[in-house]
N, C-alpha and C. Protein backbone atom coordinates (compact mmCIF):
# COMPACT_ATOMS: atom_id res chain seq x y z
N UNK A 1 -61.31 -25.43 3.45
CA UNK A 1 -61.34 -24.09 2.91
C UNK A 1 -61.94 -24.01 1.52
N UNK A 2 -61.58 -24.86 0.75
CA UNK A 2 -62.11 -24.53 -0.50
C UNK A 2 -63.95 -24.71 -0.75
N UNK A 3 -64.36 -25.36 0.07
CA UNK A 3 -65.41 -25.26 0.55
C UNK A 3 -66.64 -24.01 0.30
N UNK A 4 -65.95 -23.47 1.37
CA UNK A 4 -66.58 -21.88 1.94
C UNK A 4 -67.33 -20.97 0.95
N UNK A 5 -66.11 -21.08 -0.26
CA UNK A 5 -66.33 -20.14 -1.60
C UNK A 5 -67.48 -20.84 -2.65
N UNK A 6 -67.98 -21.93 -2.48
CA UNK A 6 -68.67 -22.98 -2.77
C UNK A 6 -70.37 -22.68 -1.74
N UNK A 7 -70.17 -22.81 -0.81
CA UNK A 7 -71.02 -22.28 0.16
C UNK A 7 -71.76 -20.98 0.24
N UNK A 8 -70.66 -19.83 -0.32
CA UNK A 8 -71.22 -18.34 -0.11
C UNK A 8 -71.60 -18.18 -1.43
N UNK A 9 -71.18 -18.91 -2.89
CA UNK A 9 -72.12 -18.77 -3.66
C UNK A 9 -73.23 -19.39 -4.15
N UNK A 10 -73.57 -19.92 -3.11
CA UNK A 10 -75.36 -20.50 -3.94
C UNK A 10 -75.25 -21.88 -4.64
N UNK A 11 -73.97 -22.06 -4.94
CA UNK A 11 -73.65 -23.79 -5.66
C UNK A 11 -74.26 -25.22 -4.52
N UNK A 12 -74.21 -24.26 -3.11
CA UNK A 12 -74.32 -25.50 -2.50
C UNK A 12 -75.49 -25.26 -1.66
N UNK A 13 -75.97 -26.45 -1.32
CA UNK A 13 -77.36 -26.26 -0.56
C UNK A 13 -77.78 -26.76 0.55
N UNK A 14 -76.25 -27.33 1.03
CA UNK A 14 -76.42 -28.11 2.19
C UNK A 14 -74.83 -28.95 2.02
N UNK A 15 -74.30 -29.02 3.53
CA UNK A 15 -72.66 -29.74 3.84
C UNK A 15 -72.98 -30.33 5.05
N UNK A 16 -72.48 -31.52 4.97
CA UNK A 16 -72.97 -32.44 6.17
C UNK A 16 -71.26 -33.12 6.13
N UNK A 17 -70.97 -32.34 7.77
CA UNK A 17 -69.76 -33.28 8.38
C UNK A 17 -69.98 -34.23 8.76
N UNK A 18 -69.21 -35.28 7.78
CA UNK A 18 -69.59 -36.90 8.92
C UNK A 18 -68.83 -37.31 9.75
N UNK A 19 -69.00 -37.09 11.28
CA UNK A 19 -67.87 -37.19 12.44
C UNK A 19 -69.18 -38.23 12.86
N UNK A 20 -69.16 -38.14 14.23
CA UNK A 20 -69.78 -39.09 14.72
C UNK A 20 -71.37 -39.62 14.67
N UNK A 21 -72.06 -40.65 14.15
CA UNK A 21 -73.30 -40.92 13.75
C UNK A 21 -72.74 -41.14 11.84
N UNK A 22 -71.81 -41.15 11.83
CA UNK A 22 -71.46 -41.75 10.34
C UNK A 22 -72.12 -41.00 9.02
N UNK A 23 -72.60 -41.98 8.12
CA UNK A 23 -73.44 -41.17 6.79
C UNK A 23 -74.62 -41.27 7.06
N UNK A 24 -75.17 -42.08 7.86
CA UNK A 24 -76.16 -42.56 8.04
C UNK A 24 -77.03 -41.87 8.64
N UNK A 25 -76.64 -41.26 10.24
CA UNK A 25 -77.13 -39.74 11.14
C UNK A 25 -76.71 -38.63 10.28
N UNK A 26 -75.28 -38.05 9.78
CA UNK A 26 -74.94 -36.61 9.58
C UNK A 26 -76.14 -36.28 7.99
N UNK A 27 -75.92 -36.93 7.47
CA UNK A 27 -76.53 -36.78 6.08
C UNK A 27 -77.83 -36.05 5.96
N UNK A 28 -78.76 -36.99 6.84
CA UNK A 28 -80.22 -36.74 6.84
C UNK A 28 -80.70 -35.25 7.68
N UNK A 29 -79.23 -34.66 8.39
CA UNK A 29 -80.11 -33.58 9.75
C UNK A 29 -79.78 -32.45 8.47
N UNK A 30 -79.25 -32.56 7.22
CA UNK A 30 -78.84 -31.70 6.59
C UNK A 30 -80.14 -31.42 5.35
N UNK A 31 -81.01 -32.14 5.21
CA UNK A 31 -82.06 -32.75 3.87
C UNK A 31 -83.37 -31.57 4.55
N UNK A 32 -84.16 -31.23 3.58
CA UNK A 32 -85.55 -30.97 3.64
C UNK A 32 -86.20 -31.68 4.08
N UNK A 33 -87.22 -31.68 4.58
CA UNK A 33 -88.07 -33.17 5.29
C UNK A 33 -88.82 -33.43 4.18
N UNK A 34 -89.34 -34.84 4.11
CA UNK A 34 -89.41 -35.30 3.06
C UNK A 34 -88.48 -35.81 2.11
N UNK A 35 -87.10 -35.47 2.69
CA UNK A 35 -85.89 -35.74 1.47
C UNK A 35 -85.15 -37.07 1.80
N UNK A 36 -84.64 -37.99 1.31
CA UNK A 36 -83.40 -38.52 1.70
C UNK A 36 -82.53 -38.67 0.57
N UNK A 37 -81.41 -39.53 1.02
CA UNK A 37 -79.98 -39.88 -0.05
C UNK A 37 -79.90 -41.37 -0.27
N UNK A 38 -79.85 -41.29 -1.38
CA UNK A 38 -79.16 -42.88 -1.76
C UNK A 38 -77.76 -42.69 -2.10
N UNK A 39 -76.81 -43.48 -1.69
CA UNK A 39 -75.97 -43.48 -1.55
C UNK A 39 -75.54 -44.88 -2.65
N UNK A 40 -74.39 -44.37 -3.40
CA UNK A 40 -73.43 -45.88 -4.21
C UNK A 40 -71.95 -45.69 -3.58
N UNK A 41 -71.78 -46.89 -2.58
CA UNK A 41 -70.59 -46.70 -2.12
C UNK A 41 -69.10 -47.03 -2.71
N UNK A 42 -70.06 -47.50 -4.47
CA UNK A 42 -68.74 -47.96 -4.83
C UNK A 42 -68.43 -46.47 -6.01
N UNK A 43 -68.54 -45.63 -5.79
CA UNK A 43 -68.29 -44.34 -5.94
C UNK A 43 -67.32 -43.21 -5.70
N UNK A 44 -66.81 -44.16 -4.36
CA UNK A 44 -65.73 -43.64 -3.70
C UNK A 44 -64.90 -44.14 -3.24
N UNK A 45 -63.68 -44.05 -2.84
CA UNK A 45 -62.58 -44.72 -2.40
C UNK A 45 -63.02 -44.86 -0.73
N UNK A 46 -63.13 -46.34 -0.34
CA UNK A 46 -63.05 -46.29 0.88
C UNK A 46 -61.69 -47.10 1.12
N UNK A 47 -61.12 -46.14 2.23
CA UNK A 47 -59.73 -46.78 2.94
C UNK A 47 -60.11 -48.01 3.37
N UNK A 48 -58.91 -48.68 3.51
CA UNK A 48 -58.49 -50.13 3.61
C UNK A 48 -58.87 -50.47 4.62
N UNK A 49 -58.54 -49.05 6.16
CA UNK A 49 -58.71 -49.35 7.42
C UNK A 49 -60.20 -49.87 7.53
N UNK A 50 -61.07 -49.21 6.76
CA UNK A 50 -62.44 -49.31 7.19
C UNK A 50 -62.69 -50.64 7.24
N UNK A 51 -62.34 -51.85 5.93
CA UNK A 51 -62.56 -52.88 5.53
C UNK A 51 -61.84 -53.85 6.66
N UNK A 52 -60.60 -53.17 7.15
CA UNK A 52 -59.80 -54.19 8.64
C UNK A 52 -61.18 -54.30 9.38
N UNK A 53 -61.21 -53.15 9.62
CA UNK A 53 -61.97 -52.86 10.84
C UNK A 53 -63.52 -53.84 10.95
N UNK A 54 -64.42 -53.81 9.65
CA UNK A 54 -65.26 -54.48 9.17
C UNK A 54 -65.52 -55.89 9.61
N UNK A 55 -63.98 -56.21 8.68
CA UNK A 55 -63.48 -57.47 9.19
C UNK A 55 -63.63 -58.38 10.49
N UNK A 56 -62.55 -57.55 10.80
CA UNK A 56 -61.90 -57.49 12.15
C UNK A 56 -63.24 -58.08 13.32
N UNK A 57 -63.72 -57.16 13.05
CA UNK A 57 -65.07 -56.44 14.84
C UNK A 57 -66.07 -57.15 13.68
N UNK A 58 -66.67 -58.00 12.52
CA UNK A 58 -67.29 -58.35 12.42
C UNK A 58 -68.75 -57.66 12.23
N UNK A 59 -68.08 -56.41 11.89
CA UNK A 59 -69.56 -55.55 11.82
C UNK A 59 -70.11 -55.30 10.55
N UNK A 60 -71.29 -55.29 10.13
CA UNK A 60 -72.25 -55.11 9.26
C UNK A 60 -72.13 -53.87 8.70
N UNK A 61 -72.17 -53.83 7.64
CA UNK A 61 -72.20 -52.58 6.61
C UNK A 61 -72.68 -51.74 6.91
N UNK A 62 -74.60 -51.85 7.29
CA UNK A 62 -74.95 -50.88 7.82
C UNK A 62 -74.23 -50.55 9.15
N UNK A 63 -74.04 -51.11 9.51
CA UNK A 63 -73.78 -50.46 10.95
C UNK A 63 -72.37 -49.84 10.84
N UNK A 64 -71.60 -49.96 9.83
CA UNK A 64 -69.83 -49.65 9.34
C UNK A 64 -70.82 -47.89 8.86
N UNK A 65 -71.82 -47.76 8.34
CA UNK A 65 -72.02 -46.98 7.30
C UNK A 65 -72.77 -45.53 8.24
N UNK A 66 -72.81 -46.39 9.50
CA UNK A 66 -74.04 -45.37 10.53
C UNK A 66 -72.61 -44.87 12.07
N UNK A 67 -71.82 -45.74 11.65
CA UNK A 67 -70.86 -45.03 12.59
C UNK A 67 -69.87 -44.78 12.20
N UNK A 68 -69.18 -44.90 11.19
CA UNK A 68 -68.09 -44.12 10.69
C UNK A 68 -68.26 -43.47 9.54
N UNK A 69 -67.40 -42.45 8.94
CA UNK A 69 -67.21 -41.93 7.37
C UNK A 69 -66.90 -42.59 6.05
N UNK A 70 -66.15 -43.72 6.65
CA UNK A 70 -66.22 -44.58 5.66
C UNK A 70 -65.07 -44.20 4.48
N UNK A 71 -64.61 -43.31 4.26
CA UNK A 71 -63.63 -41.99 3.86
C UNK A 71 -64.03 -40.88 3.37
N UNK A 72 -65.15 -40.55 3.55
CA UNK A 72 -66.11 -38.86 3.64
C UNK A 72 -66.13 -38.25 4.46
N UNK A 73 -65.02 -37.34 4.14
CA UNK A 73 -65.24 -36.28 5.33
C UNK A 73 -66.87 -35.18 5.51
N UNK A 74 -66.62 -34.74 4.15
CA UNK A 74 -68.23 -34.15 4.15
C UNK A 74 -68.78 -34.81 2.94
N UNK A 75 -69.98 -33.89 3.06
CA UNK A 75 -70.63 -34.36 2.04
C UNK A 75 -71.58 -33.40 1.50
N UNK A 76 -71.21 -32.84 -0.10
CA UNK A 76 -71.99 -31.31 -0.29
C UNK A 76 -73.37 -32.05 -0.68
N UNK A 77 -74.09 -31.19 -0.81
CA UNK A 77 -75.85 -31.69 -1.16
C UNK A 77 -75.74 -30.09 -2.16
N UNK A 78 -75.93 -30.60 -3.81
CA UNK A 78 -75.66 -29.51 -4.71
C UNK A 78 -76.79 -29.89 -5.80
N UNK A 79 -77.08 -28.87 -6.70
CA UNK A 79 -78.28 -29.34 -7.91
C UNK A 79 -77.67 -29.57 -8.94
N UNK A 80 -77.93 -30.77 -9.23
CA UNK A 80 -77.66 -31.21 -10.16
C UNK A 80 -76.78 -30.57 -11.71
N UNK A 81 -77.57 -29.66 -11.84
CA UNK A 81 -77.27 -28.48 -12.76
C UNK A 81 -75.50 -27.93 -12.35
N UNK A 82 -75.25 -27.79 -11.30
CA UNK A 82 -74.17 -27.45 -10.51
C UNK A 82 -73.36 -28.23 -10.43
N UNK A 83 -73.57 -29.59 -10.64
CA UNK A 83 -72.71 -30.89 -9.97
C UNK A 83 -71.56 -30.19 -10.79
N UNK A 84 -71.06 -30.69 -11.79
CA UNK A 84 -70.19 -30.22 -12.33
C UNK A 84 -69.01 -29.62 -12.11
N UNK A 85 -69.94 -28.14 -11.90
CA UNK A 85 -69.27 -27.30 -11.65
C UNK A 85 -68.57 -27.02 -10.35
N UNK A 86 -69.23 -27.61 -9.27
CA UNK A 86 -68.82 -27.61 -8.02
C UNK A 86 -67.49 -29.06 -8.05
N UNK A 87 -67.93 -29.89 -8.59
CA UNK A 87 -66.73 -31.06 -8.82
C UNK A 87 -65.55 -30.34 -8.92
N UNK A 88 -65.50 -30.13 -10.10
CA UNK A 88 -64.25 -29.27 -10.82
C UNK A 88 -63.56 -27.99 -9.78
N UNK A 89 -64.27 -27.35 -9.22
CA UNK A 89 -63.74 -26.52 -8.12
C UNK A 89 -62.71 -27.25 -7.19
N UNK A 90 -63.53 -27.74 -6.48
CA UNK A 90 -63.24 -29.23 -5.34
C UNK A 90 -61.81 -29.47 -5.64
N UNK A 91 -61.68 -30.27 -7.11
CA UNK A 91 -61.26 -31.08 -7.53
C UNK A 91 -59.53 -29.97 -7.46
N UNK A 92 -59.90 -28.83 -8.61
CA UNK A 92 -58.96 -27.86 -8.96
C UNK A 92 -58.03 -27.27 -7.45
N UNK A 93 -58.71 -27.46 -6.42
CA UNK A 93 -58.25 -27.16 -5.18
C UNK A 93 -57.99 -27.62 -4.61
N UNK A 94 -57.54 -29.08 -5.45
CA UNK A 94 -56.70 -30.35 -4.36
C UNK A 94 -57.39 -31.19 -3.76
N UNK A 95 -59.03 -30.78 -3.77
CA UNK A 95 -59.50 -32.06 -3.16
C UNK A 95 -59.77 -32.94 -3.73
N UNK A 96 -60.25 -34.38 -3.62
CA UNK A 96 -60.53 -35.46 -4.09
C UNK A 96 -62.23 -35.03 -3.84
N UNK A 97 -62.99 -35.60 -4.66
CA UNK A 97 -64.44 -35.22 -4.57
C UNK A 97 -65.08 -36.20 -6.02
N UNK A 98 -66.24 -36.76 -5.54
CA UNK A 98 -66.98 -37.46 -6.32
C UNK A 98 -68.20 -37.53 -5.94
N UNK A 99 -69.50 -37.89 -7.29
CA UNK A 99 -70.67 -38.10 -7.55
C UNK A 99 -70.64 -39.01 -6.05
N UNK A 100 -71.29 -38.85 -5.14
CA UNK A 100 -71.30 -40.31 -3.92
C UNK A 100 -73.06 -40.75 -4.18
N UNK A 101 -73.84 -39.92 -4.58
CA UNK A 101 -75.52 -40.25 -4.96
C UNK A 101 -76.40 -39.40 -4.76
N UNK A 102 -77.82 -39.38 -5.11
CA UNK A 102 -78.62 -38.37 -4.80
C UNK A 102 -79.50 -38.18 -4.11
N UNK A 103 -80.15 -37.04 -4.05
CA UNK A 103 -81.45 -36.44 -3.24
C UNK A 103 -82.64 -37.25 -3.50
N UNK A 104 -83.47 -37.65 -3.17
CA UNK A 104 -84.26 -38.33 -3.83
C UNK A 104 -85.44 -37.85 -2.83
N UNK A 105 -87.16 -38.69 -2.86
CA UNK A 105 -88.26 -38.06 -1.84
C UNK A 105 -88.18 -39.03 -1.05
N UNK A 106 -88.43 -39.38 0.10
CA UNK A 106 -88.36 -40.14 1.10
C UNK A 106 -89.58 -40.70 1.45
N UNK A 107 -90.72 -40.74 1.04
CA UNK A 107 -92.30 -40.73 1.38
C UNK A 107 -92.42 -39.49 2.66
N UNK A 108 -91.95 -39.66 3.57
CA UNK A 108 -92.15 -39.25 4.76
C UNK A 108 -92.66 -37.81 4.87
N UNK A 109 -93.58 -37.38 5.55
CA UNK A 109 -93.71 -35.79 5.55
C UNK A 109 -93.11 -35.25 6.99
């Protein structure tokens, strides 16, 4: 919910749910073409489970990073100018929310 009010005013420019296809698929169907994200994962709290799991099944980062959330539920795509301000909203409304990385050009057209 706190979201929405974030959304209908212009702060945000793009929300990418990461359910299935991880950060790796949800991220990019949300970008301008030409765009992608770099991502710093040490930015955010990832749960413990993820790291069992890692462990566990022996799977590769990327591939931890392209099928699960990793502990991101979404992920706003905001200008810079805004970061801030949209943090502090987030934040003031109980959510947990952090810098996770930016927009950057992708070569690609």
């Amino acid at each position: 919910r706190p979201v929405l009010p974030l959304l209908k005013s212009g702060q945000v420019k793009a929300f990418a749910h990461i359910t299935g296809g991880g950060l790796l698929e949800n991220i990019p169907r949300v970008l301008p073409r030409g765009s992608a994200v770099d991502l710093d994962a040490s930015c955010w709290d990832i749960p413990q489970v993820f790291g069992w799991l890692a462990a566990l099944g022996k799977v590769a980062p990327s591939e931890m990073a392209r099928t699960f959330n990793c502990g991101l539920g979404g992920v706003l795509i905001v200008p810079p100018a805004q970061q801030d301000a949209v943090l502090e909203a987030l934040r003031k409304s109980g959510e947990r929310a952090w810098r996770v990385g930016q927009v950057m050009e992708s070569g690609e057209a």
